[in-house]
C-alpha atoms as a PDB file:
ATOM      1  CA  UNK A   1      -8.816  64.184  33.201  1.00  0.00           C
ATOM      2  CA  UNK A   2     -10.715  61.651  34.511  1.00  0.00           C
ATOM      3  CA  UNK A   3      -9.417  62.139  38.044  1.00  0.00           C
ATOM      4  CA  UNK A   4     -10.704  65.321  37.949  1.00  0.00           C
ATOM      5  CA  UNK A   5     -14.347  64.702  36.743  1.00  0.00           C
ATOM      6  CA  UNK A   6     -14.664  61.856  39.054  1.00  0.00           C
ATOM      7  CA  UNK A   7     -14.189  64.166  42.128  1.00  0.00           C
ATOM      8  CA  UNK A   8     -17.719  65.672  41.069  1.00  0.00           C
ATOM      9  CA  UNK A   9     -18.917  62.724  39.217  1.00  0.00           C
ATOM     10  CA  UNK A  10     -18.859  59.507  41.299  1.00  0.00           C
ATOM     11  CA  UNK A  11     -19.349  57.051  38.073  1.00  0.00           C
ATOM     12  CA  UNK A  12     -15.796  58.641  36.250  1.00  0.00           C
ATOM     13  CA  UNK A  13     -14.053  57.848  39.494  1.00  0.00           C
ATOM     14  CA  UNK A  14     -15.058  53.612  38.849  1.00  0.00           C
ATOM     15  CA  UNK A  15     -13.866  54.404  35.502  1.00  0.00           C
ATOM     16  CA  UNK A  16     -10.683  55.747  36.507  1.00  0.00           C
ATOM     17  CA  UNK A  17      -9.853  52.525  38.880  1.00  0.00           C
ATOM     18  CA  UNK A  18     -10.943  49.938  36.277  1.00  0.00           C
ATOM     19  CA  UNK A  19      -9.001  51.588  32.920  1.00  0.00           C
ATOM     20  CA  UNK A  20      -6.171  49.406  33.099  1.00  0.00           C
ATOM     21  CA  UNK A  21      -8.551  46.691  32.098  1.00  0.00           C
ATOM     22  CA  UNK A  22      -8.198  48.108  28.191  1.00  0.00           C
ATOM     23  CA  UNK A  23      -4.259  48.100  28.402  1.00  0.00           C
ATOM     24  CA  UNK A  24      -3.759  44.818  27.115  1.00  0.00           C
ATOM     25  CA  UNK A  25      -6.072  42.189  25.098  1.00  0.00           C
ATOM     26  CA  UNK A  26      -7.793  39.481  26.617  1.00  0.00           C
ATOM     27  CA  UNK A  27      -6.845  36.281  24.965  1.00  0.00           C
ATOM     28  CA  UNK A  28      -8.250  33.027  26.194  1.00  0.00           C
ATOM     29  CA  UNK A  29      -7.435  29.450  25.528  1.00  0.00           C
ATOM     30  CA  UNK A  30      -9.969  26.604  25.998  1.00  0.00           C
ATOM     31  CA  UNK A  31      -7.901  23.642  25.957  1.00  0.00           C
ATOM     32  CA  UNK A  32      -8.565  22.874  29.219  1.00  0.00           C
ATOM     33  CA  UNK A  33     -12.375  22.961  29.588  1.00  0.00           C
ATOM     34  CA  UNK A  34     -12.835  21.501  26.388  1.00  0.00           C
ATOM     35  CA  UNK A  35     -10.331  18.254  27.319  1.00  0.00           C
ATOM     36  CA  UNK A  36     -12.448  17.989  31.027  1.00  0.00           C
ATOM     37  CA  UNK A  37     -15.699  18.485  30.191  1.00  0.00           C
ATOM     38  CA  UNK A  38     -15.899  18.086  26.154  1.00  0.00           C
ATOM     39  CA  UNK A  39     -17.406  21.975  25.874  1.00  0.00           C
ATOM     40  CA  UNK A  40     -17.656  23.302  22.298  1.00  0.00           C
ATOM     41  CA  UNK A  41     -17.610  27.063  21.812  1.00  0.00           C
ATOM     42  CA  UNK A  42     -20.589  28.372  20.403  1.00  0.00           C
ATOM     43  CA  UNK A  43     -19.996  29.855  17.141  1.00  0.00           C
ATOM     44  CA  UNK A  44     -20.935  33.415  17.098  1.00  0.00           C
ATOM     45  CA  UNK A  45     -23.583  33.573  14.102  1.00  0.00           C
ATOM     46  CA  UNK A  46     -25.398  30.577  16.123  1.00  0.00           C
ATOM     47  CA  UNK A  47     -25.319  32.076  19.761  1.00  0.00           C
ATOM     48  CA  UNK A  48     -26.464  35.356  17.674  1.00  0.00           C
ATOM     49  CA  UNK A  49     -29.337  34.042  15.898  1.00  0.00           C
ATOM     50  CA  UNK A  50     -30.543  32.332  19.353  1.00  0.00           C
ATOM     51  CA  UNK A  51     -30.629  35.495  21.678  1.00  0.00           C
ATOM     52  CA  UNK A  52     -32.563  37.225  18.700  1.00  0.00           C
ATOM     53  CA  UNK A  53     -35.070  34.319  18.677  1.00  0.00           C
ATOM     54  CA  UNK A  54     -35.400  34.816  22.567  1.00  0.00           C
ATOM     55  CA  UNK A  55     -35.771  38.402  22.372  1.00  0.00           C
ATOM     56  CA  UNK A  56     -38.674  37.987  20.075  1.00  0.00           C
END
């Protein structure tokens, strides 16, 4: 279906190309950053409550 819209609508036809990014999850492992540079993830409540304290 979306083959077909995106001959009249350009924007379905990126769609179309980019779906088989939702095939499979993402999973990502950051042993390596964190052993080379000593990164910590941000937890999400933290890195939440700062871009709501920049957006105010």
């Amino acid at each position: 279906m979306l083959k077909l819209m995106g001959v009249f609508i350009l924007v379905l036809r990126e769609n179309e190309e980019m779906m088989y990014q939702f095939e499979f999850d993402y999973r990502f492992d950051s042993t390596k950053i964190r052993s080379a540079f000593g990164l910590q993830a941000t937890p999400y409540s933290e890195g939440i409550d700062a871009s709501l304290r920049c957006e105010a």
